[in-house]
Protein backbone atom coordinates (compact mmCIF):
# COMPACT_ATOMS: atom_id res chain seq x y z
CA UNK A 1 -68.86 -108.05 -173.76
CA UNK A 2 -71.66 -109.55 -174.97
CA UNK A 3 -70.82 -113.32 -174.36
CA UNK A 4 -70.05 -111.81 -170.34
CA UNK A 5 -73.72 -110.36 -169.99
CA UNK A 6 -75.09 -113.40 -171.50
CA UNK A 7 -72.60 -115.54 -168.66
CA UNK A 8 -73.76 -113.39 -165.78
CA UNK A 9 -77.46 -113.44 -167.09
CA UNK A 10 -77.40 -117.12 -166.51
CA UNK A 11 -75.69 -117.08 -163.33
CA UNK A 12 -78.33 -115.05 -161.96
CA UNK A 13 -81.31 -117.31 -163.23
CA UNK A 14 -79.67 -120.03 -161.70
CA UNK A 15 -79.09 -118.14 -158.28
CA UNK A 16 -83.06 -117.18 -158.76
CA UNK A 17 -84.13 -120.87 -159.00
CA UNK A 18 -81.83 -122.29 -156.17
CA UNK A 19 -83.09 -119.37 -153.85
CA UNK A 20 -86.52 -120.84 -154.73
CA UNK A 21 -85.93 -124.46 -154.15
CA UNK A 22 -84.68 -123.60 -150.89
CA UNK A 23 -88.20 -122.90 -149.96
CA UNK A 24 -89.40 -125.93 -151.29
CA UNK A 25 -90.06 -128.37 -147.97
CA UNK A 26 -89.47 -131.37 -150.01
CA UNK A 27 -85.52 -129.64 -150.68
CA UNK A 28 -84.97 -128.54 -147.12
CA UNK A 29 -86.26 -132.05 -145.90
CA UNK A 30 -83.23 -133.22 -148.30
CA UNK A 31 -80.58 -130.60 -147.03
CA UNK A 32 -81.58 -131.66 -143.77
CA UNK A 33 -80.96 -135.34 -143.90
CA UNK A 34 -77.87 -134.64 -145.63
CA UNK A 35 -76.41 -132.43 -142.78
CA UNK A 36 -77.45 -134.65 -140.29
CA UNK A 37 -76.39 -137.68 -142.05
CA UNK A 38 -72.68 -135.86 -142.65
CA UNK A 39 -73.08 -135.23 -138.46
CA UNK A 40 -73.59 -138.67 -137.71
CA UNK A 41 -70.69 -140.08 -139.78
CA UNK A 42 -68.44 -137.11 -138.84
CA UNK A 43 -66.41 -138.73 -135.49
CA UNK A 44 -63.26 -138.73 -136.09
CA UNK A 45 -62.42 -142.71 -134.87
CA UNK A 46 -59.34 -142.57 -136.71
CA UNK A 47 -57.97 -140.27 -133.09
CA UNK A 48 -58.34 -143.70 -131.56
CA UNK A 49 -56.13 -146.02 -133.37
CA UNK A 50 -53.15 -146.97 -131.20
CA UNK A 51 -50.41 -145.77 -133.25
CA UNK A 52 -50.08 -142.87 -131.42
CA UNK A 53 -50.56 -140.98 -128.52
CA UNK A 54 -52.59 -137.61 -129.14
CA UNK A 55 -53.44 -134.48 -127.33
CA UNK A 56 -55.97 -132.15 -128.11
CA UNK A 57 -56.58 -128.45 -126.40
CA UNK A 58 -60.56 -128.47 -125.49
CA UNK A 59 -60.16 -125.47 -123.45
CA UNK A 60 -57.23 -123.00 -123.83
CA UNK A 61 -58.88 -119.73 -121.43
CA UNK A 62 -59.03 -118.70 -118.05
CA UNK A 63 -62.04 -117.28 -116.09
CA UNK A 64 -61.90 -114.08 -117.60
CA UNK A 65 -64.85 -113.09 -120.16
CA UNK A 66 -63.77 -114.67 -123.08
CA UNK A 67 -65.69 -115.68 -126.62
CA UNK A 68 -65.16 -118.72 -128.33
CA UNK A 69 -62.70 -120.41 -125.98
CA UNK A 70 -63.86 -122.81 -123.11
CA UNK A 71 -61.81 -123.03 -119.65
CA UNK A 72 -58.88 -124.95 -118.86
CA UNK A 73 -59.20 -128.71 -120.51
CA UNK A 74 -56.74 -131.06 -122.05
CA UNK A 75 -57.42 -134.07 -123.63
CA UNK A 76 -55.41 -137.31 -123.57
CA UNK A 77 -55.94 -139.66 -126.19
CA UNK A 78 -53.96 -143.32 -125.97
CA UNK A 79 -54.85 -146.88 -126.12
CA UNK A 80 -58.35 -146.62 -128.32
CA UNK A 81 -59.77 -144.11 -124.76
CA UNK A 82 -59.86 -140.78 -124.32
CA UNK A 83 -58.67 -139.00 -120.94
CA UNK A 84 -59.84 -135.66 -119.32
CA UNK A 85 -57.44 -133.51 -117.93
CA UNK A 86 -59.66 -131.11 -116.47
CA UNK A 87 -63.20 -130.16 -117.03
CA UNK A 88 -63.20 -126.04 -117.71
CA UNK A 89 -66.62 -124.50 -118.77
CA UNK A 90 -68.01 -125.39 -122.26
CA UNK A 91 -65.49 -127.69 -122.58
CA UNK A 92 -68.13 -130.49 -122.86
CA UNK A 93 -69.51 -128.30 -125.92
CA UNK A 94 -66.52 -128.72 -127.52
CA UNK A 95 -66.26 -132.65 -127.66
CA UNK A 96 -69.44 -132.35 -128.94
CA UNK A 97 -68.90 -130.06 -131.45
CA UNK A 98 -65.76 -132.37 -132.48
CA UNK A 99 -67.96 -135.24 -132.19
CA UNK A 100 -65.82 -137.07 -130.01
CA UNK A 101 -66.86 -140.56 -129.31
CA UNK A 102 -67.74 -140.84 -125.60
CA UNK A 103 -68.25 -144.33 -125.77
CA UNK A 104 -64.29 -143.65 -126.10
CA UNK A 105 -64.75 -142.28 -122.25
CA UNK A 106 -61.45 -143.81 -120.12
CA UNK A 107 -61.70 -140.79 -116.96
CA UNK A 108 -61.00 -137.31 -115.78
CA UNK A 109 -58.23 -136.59 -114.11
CA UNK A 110 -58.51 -133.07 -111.91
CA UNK A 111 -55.43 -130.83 -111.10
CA UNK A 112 -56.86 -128.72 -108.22
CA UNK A 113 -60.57 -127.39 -107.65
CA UNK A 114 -61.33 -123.74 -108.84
CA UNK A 115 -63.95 -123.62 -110.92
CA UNK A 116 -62.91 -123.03 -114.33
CA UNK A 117 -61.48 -126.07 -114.20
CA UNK A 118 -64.16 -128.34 -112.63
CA UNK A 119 -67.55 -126.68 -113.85
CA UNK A 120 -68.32 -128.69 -116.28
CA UNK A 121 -67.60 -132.02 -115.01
CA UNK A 122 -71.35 -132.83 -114.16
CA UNK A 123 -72.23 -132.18 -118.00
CA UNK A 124 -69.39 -134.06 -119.10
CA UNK A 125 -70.41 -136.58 -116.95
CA UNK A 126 -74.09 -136.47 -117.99
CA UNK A 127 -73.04 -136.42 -121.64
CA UNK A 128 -70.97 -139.05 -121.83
CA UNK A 129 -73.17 -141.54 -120.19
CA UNK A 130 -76.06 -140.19 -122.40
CA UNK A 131 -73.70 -141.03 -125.64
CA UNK A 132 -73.05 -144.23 -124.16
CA UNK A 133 -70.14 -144.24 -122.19
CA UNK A 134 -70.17 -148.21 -120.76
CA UNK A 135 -69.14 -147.41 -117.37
CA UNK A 136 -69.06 -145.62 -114.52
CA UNK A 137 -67.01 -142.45 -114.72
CA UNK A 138 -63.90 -142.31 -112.85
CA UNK A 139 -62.66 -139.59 -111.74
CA UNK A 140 -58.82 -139.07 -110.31
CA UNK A 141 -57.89 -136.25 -108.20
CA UNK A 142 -55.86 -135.49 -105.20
CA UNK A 143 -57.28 -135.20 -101.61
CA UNK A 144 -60.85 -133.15 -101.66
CA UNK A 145 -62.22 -134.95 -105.02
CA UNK A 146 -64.58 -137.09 -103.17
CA UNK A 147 -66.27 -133.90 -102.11
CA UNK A 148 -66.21 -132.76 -105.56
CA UNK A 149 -67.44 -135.69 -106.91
CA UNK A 150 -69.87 -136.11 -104.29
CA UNK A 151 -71.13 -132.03 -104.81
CA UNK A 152 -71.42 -132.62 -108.56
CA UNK A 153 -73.36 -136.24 -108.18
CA UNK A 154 -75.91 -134.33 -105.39
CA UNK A 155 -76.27 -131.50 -107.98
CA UNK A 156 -77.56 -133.74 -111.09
CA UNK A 157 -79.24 -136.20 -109.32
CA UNK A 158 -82.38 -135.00 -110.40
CA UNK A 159 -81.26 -134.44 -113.65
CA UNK A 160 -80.37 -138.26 -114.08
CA UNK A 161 -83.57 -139.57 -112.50
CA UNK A 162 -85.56 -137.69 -114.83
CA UNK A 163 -83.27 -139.27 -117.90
CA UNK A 164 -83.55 -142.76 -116.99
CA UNK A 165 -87.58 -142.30 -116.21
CA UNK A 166 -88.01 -141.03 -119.87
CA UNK A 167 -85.39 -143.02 -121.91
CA UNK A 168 -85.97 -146.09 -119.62
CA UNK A 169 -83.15 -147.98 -117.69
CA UNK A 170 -82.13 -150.14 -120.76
CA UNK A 171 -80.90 -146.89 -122.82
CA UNK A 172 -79.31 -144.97 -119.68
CA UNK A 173 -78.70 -147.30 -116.82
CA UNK A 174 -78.34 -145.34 -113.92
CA UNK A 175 -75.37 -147.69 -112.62
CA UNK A 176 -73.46 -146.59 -115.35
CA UNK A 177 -73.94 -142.59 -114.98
CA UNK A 178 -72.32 -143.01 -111.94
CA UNK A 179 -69.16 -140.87 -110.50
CA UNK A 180 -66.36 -142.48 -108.99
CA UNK A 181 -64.39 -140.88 -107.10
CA UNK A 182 -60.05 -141.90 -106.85
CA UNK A 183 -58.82 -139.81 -104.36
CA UNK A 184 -54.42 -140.35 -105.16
CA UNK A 185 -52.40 -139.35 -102.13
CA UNK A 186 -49.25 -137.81 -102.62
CA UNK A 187 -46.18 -139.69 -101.50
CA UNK A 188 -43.42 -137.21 -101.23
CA UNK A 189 -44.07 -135.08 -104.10
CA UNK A 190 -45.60 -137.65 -106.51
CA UNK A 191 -47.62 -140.65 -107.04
CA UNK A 192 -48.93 -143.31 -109.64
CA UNK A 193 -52.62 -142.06 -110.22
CA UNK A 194 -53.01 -145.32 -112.73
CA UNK A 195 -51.06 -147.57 -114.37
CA UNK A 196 -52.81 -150.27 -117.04
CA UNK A 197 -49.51 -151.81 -118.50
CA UNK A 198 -49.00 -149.68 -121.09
CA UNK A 199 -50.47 -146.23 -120.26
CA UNK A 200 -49.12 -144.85 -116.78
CA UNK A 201 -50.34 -141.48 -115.36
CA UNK A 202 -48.22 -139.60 -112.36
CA UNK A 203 -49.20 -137.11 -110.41
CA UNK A 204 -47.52 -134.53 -108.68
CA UNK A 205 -47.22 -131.51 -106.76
CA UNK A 206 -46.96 -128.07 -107.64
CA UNK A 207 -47.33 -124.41 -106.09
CA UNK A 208 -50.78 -123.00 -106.87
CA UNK A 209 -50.35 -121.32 -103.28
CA UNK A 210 -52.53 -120.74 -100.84
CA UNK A 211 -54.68 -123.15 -102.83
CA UNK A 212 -53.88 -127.19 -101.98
CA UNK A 213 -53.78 -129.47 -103.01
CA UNK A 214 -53.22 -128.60 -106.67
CA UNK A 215 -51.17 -131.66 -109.00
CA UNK A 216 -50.07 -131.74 -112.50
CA UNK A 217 -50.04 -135.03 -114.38
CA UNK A 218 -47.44 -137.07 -117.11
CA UNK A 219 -48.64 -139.36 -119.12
CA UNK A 220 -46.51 -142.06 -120.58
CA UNK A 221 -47.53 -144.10 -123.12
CA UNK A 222 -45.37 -146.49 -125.03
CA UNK A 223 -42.28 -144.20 -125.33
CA UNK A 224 -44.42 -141.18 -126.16
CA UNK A 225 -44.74 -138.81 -123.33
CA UNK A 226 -47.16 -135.73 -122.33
CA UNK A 227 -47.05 -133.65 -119.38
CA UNK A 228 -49.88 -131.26 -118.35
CA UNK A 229 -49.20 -128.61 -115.78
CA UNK A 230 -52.59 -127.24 -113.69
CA UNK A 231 -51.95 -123.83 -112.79
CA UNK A 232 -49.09 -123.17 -110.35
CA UNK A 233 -45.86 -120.80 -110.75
CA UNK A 234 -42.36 -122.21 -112.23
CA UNK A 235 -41.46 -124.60 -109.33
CA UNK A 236 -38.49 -127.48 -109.55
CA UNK A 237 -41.12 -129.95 -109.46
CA UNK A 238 -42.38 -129.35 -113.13
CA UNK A 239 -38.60 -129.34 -114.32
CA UNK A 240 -38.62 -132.86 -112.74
CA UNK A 241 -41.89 -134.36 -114.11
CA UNK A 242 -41.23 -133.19 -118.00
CA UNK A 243 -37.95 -134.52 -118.28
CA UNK A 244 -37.65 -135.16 -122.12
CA UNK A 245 -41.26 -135.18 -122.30
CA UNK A 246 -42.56 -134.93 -126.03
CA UNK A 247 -45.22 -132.35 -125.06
CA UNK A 248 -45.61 -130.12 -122.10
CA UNK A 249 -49.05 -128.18 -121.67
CA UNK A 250 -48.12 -125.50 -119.51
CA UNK A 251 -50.37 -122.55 -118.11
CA UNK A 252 -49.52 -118.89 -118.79
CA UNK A 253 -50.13 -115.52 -117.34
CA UNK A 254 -48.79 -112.26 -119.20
CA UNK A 255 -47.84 -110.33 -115.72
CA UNK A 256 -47.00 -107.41 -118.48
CA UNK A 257 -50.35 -107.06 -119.61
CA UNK A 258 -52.14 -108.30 -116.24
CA UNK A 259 -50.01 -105.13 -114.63
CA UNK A 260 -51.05 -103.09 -116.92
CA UNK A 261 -54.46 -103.84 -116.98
CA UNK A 262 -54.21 -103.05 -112.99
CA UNK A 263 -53.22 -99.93 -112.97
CA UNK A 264 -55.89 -99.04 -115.82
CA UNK A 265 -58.46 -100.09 -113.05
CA UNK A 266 -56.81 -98.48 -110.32
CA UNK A 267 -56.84 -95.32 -112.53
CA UNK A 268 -60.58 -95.52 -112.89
CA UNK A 269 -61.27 -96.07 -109.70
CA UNK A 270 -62.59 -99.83 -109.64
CA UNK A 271 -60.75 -101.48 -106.89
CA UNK A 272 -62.09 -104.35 -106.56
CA UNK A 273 -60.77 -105.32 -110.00
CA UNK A 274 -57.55 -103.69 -109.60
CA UNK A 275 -57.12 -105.80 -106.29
CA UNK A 276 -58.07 -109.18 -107.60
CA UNK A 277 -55.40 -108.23 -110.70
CA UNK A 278 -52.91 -107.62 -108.08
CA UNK A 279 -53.80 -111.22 -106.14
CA UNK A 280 -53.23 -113.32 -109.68
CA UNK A 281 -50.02 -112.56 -110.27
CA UNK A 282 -48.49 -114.44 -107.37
CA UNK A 283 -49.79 -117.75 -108.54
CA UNK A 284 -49.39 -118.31 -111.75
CA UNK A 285 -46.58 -119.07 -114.24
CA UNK A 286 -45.41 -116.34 -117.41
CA UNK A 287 -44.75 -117.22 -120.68
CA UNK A 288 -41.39 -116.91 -120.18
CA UNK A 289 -41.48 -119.12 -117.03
CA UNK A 290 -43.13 -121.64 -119.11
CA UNK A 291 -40.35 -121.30 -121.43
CA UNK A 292 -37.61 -121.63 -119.01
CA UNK A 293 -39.24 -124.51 -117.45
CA UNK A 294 -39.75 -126.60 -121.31
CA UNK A 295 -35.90 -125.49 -121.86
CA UNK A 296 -34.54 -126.90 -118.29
CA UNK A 297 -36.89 -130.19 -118.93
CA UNK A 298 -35.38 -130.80 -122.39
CA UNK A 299 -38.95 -130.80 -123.57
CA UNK A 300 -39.49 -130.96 -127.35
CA UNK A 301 -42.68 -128.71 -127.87
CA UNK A 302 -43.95 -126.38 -125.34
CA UNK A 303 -48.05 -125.30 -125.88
CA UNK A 304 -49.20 -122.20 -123.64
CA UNK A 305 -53.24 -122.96 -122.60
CA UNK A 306 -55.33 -120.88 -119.50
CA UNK A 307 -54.21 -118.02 -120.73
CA UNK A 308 -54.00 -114.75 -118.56
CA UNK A 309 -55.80 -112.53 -120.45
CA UNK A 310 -56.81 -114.96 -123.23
CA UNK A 311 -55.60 -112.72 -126.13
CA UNK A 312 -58.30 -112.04 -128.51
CA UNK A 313 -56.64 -111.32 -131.83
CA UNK A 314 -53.12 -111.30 -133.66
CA UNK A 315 -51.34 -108.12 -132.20
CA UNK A 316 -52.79 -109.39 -128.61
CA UNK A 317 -50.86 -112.30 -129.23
CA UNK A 318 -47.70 -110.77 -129.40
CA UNK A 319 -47.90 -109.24 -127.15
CA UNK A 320 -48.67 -111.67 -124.70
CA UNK A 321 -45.65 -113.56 -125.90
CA UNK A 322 -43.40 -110.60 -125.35
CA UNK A 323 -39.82 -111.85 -124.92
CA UNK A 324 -40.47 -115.72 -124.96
CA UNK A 325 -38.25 -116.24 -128.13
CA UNK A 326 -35.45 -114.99 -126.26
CA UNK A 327 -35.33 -117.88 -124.49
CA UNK A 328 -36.98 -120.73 -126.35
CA UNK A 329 -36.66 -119.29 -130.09
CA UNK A 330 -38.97 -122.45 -131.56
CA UNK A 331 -40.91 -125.27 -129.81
CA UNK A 332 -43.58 -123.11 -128.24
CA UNK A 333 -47.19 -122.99 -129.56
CA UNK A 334 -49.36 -120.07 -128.04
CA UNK A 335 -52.85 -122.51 -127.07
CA UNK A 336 -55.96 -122.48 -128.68
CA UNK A 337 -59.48 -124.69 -128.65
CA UNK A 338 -58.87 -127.24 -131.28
CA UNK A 339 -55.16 -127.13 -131.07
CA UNK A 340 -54.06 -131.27 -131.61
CA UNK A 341 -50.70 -133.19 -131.38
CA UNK A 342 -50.23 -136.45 -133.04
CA UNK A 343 -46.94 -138.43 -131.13
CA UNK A 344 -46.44 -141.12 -133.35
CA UNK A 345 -45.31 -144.24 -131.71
CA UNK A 346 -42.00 -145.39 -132.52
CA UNK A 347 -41.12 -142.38 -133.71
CA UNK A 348 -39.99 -138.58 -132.07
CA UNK A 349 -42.36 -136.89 -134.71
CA UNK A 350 -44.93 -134.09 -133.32
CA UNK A 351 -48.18 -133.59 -135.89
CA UNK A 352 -50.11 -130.40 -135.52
CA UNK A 353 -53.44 -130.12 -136.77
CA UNK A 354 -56.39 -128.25 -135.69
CA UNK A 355 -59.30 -130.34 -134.78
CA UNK A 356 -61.58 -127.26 -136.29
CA UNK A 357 -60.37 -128.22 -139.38
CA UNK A 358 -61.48 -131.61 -140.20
């Protein structure tokens, strides 16, 4: 007993003199440059070596109130770039946060134009030429993104005029903060958005109805495959474009809980939520769709992002994935901001890892 008092005695005369070199400057100064050195060095290049294709979640909500989770955005890693699929709301926080390289910056590539997944594209595209992106930013879409583009450039202008005055035109050259807008028409119900040799990226149609165009994308990259879906409801078309794709990123809406969270408002007397409720569910996917859809594709792994309500603990998530393992029993991942696949080339192995994590 004695020999414990004496240990815990000590203990707290050390935890005395570290709480009172903490408020030495000279100490903090040395903290400081140690965090910010262990920032600096932090970016995780080793995403970027081509020996696989990778995918990382940087936004798994919707535009319901949400903590924590950004809006729709997946990101595309392949060929030593980095590819936006989508631009959700403090999804531009979370590359940072990551410390993604955006000198690493290849494009964004939009799926339709509602604002969770769009709002952020004028930081992103801010950020990334601040960080030293060494181009202009390109930015595929269907029909309508030139206006988007356009809105977006109109909206920072400003902003980047002000950046290039104080950092001067050597550091942030406005030529290279630029937008650039590919508009992809559809042919039929699909079409090559870009093609480099080795990476190729299709787009095509799906039913986000009465809102058009909206797309989902494949990307293909030396044998390794990812398909992402926008939002839309289980149509043939996404069946066709996943085909015995390694990965398919597919949108979810729990019409359970959504239905039940309707006729709470209705109940209360707030209409106007319990008739926007009603209005979602007719253009969206379920879980189970999802499921149906990565099972008729012969998809390998099936991730659930945008979800409809984003479910904010444990029991929420079972219940938002209420009956799915009666029809896909594995291969499904419910979504979340970090989430990251590793598809080795060469190989049919899926990695998971959390991006939170390293």
């Amino acid at each position: 007993m004695r020999n414990l008092l004496k240990l815990i005695g000590v203990l707290i005369s050390l935890l005395v003199v570290a709480v009172g070199l903490v408020n030495v400057p000279a100490v903090q100064d040395k903290l400081l440059d140690r965090a910010v050195t262990r920032q600096l060095l932090n970016s995780p290049t080793d995403l970027f070596e081509d020996d696989a294709m990778r995918v990382v979640i940087c936004g798994s909500a919707a535009p319901m109130p949400v903590r924590e989770r950004a809006s729709a955005c997946v990101m595309v890693i392949a060929g030593g770039k980095f590819y936006m699929v989508d631009t959700g709301n403090r999804s531009t926080n979370n590359l940072g946060l990551w410390a993604i390289p955006f000198s690493r910056t290849g494009g964004v590539f939009l799926t339709h134009f509602h604002s969770d997944h769009i709002g952020d594209l004028g930081e992103f595209n801010m950020m990334t030429w601040a960080q030293g992106r060494p181009a202009p930013l390109n930015v595929y879409g269907p029909q309508g993104v030139t206006e988007v583009v356009e809105g977006f450039a109109k909206a920072y202008g400003q902003d980047s005029g002000y950046r290039t005055a104080h950092h001067g035109p050597i550091l942030l050259n406005p030529a290279r903060g630029k937008m650039i807008p590919r508009e992809i028409l559809l042919e039929g119900d699909s079409a090559i958005a870009m093609d480099d040799g080795d990476l190729k990226v299709t787009m095509f149609s799906v039913n986000h109805a009465p809102i058009h165009p909206a797309v989902g994308y494949r990307f293909d990259y030396k044998g390794r495959s990812v398909v992402i879906s926008g939002d839309t409801i289980k149509v043939d078309n996404m069946i066709k474009y996943s085909q015995d794709a390694d990965l398919l990123v597919h949108e979810a809406l729990a019409m359970h809980i959504v239905q039940q969270m309707q006729a709470t408002a209705g109940g209360l007397g707030n209409e106007r939520i319990e008739s926007i409720l009603s209005d979602i569910q007719d253009y969206h996917a379920s879980p189970a769709d999802a499921a149906v859809v990565a099972n008729e594709a012969n998809v390998k792994e099936l991730v659930l992002y945008h979800l409809v309500p984003t479910p904010p603990n444990s029991i929420a998530e079972k219940v938002f994935m209420r009956g799915v393992s009666d029809i896909r029993a594995s291969g499904v991942t419910l979504g979340y901001d970090g989430l990251t696949y590793t598809l080795p080339l060469n190989s049919t192995a899926i990695i998971q890892e959390d991006m939170n994590n390293r």
